[in-house]
C-alpha atoms as a PDB file:
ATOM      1  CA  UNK A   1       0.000   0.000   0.000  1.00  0.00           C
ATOM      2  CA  UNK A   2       1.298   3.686  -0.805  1.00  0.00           C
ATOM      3  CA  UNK A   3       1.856   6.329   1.696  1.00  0.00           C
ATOM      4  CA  UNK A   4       2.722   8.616  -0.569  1.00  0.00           C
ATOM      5  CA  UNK A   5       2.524   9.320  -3.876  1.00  0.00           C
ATOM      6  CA  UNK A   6       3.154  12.336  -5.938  1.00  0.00           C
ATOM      7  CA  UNK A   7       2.328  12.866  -9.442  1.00  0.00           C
ATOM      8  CA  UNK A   8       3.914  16.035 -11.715  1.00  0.00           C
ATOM      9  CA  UNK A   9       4.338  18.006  -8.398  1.00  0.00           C
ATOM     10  CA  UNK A  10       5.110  21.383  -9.482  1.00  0.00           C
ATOM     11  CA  UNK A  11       6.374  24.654  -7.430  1.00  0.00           C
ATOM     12  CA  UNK A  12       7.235  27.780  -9.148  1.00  0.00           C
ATOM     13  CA  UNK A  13       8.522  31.297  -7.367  1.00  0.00           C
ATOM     14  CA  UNK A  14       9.118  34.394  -9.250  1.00  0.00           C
ATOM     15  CA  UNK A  15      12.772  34.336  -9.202  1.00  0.00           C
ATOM     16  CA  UNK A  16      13.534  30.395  -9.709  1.00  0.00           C
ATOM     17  CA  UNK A  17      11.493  26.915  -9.965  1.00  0.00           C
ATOM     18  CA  UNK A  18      12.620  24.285  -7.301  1.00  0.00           C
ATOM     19  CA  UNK A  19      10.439  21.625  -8.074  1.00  0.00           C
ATOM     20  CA  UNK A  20      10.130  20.593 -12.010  1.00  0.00           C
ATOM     21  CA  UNK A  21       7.787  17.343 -12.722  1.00  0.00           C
ATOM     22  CA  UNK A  22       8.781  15.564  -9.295  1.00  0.00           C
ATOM     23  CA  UNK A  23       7.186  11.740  -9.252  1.00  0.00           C
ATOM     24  CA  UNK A  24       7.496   9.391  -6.131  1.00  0.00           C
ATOM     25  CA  UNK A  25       6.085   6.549  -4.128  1.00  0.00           C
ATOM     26  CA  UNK A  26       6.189   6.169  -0.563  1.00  0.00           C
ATOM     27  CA  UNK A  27       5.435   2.529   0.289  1.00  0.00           C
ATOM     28  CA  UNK A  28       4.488   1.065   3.756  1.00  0.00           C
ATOM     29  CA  UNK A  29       8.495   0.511   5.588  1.00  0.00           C
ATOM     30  CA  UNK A  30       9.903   2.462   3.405  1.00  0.00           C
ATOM     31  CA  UNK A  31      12.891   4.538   4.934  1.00  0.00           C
ATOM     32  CA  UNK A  32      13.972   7.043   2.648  1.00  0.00           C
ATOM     33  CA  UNK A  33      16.110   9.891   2.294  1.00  0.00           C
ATOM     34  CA  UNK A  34      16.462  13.311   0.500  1.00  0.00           C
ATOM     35  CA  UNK A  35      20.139  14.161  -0.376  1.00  0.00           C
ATOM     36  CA  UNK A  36      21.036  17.316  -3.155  1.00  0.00           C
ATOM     37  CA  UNK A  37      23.086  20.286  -2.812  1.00  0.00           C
ATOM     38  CA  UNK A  38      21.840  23.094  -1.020  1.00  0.00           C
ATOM     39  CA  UNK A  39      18.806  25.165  -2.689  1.00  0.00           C
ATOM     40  CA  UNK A  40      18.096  22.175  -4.949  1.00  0.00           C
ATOM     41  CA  UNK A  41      14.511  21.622  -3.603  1.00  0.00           C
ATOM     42  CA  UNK A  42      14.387  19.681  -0.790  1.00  0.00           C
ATOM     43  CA  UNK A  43      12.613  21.689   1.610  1.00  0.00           C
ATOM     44  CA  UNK A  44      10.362  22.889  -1.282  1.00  0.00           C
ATOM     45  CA  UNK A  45       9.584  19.657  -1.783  1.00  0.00           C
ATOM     46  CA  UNK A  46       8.251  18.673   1.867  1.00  0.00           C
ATOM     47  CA  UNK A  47       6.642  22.238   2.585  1.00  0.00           C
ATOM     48  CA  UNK A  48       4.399  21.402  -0.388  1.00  0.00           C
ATOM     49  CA  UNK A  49       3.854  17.964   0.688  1.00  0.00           C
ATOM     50  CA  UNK A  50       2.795  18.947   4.348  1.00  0.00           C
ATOM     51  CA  UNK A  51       0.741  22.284   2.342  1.00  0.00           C
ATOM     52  CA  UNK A  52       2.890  24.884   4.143  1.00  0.00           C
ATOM     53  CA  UNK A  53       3.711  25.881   0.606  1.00  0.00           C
ATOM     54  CA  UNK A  54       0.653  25.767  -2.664  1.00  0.00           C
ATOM     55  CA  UNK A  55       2.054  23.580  -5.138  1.00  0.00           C
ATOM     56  CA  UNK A  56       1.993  25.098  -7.990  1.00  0.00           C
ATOM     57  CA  UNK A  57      -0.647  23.285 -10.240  1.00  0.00           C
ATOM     58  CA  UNK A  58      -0.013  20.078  -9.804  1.00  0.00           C
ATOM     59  CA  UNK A  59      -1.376  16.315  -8.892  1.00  0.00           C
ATOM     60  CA  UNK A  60      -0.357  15.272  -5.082  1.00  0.00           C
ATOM     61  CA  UNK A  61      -1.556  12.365  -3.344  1.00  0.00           C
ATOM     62  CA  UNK A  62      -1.877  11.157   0.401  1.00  0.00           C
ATOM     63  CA  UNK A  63      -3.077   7.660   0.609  1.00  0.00           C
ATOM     64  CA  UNK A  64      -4.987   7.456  -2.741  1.00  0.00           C
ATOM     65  CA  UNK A  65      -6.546  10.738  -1.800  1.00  0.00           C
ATOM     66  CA  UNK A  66      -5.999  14.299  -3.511  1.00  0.00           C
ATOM     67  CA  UNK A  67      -4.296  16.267  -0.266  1.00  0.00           C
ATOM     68  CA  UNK A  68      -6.541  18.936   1.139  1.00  0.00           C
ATOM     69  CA  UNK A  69      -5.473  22.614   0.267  1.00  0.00           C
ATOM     70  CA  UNK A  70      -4.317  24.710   3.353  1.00  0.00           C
ATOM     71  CA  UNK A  71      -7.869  26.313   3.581  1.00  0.00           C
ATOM     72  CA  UNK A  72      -9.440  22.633   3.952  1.00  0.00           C
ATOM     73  CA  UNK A  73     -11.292  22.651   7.167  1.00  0.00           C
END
């Protein structure tokens, strides 16, 4: 079963764009790491996950289900 999946996440900021098509499963006992150089995307990447940051139009997934938006209540 899949934690987490992300499909064409996207995140764009005026002056650059961290995150570019980014794809991944999360299966159940997975242990994973994120390793790039610094201001490659990796915090991006987890602030949109957790909706601290709006992806950019994009499909994310939480368990099978489209992730609420930060004004979900």
């Amino acid at each position: 079963m899949s934690l987490i999946e992300v499909e064409h996440l996207r995140k764009e900021f005026p002056e650059a764009i961290p995150l570019v098509d980014v794809c991944a499963t999360v299966e159940a006992g997975d242990v994973i790491s994120i390793i790039e150089p610094s201001g490659t995307g990796k915090s991006t990447l987890l602030r949109c996950l957790n909706r601290l940051e709006e992806p950019t139009p994009a499909a994310s997934w939480w368990t099978g289900r489209t992730l609420p938006t930060r004004h979900a209540t």
